[in-house]
C-alpha atoms as a PDB file:
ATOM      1  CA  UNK A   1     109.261 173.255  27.855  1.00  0.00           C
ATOM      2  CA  UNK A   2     111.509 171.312  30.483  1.00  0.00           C
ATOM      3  CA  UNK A   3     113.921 174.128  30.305  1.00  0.00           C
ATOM      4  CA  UNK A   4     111.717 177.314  30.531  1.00  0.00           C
ATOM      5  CA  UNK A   5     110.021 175.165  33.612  1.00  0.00           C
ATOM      6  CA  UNK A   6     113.546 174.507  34.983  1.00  0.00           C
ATOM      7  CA  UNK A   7     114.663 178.333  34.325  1.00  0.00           C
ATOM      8  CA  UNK A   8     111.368 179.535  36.269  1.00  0.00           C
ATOM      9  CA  UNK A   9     111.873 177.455  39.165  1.00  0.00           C
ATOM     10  CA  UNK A  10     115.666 178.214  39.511  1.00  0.00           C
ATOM     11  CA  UNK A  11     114.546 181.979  39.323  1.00  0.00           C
ATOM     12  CA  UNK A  12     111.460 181.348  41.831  1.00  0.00           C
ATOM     13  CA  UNK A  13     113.987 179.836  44.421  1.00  0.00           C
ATOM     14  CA  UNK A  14     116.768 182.402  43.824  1.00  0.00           C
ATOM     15  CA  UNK A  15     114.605 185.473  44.518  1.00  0.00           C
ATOM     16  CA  UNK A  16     113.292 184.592  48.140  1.00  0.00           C
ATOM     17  CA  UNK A  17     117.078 183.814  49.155  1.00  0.00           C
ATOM     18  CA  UNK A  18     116.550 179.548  49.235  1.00  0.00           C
ATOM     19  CA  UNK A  19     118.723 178.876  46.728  1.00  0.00           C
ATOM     20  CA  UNK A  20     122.352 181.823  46.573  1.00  0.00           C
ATOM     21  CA  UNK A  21     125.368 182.599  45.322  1.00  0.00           C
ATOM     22  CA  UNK A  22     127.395 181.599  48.884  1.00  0.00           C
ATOM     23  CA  UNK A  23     128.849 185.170  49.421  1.00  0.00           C
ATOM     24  CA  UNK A  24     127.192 185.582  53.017  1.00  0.00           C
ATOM     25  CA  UNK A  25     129.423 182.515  53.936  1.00  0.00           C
ATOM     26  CA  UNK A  26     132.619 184.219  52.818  1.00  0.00           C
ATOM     27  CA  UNK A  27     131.620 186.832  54.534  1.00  0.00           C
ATOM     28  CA  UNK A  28     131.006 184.952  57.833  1.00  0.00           C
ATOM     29  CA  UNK A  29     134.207 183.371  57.346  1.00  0.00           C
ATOM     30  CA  UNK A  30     135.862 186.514  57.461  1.00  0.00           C
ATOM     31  CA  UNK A  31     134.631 187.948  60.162  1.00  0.00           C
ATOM     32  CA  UNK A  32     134.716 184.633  62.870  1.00  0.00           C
ATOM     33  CA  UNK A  33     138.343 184.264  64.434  1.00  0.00           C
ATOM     34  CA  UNK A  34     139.749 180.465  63.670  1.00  0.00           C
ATOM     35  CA  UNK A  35     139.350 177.813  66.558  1.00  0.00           C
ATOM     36  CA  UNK A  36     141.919 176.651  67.677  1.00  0.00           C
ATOM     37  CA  UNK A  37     142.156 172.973  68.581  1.00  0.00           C
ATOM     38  CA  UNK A  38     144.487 171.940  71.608  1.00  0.00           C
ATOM     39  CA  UNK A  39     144.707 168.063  72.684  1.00  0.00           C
ATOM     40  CA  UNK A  40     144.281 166.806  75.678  1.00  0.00           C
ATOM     41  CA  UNK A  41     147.333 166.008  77.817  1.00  0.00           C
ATOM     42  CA  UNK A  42     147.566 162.168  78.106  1.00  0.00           C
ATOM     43  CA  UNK A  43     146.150 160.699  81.457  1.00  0.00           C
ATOM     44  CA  UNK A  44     148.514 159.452  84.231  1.00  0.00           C
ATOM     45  CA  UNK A  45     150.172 156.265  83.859  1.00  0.00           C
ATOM     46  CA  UNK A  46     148.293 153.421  86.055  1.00  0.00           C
ATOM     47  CA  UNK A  47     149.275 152.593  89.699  1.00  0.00           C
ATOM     48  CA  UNK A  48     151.105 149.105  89.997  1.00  0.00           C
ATOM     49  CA  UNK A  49     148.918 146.228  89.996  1.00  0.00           C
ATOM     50  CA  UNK A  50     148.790 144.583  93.633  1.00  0.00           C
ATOM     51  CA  UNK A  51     148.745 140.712  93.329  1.00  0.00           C
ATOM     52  CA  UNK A  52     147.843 138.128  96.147  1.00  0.00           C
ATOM     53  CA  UNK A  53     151.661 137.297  96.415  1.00  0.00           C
ATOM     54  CA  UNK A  54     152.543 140.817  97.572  1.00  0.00           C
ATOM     55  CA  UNK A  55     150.289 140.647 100.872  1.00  0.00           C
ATOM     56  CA  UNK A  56     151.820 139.878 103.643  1.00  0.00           C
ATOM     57  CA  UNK A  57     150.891 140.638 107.783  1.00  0.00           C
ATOM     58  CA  UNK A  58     153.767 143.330 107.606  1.00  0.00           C
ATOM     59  CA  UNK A  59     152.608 145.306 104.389  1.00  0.00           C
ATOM     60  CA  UNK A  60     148.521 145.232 105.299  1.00  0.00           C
ATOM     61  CA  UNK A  61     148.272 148.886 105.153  1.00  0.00           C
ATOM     62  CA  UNK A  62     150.738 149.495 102.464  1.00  0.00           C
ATOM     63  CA  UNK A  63     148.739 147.454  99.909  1.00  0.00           C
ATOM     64  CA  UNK A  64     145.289 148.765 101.086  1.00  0.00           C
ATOM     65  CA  UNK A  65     146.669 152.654 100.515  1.00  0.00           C
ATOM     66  CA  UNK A  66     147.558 150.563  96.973  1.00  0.00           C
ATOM     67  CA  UNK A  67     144.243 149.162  96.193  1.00  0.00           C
ATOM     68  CA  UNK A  68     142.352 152.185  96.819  1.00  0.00           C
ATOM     69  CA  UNK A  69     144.657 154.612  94.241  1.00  0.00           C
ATOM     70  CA  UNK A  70     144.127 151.445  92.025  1.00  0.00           C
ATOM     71  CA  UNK A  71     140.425 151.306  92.505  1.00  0.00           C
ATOM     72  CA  UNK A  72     140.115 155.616  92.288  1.00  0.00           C
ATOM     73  CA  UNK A  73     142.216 155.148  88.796  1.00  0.00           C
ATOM     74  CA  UNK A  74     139.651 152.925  87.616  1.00  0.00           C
ATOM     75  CA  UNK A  75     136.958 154.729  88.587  1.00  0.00           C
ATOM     76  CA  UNK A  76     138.167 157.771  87.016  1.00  0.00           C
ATOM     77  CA  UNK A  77     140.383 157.425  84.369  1.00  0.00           C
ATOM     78  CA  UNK A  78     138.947 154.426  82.397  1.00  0.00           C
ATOM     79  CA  UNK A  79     135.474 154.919  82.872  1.00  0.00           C
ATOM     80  CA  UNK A  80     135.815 158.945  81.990  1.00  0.00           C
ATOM     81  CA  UNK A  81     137.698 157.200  78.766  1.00  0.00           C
ATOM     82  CA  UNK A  82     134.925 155.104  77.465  1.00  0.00           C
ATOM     83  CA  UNK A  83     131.484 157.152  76.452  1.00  0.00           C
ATOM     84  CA  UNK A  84     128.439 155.837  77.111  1.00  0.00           C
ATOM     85  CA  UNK A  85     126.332 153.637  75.551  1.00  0.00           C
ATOM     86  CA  UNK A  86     123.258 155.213  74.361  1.00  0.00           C
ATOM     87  CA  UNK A  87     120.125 152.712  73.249  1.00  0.00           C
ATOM     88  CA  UNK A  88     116.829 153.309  72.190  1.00  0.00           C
ATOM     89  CA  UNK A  89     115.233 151.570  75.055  1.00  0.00           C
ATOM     90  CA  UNK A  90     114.963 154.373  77.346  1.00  0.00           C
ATOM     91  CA  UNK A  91     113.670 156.587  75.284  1.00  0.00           C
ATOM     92  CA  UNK A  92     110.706 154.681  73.970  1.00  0.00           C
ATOM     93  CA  UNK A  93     109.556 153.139  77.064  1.00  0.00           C
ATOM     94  CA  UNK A  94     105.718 153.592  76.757  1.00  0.00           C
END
């Protein structure tokens, strides 16, 4: 009895298309062009660190042109580099 109930809902399943054989995705396969994966080229290397000791009266605008390509890498290279966080708070917010 478990088999011819088995048999009939195999054959139930088959005929409207839920359960098949696969061949449409061989076919799709076929017929879609392959993606091809590139990697990204590696970001630039970092600016020199300025420290306190390097500041001096003569070099003021020197290390300010420094600090600001600093500050631009760090606001776009390492925060483009780390995704962001995603939490469930803002989206249940009643």
């Amino acid at each position: 009895m478990i088999r011819k109930g088995c048999l009939l809902l195999m054959l139930t399943l088959v005929g409207p298309g839920c359960l098949s054989s696969g061949a449409h995705v061989t076919k799709e396969a076929q017929q879609a062009p392959p993606v091809q994966m590139t990697t990204a080229p590696p970001p630039p290397p970092p600016p020199p660190a300025v420290t306190a000791d390097q500041v001096n009266e003569s070099n003021v605008p020197d290390v300010i042109q420094a600090l600001t390509r600093e500050m631009d890498y760090d606001a776009t290279i390492r925060q483009s580099a780390v995704p962001p966080a995603t939490t469930m708070e803002h989206a249940m917010n009643p």
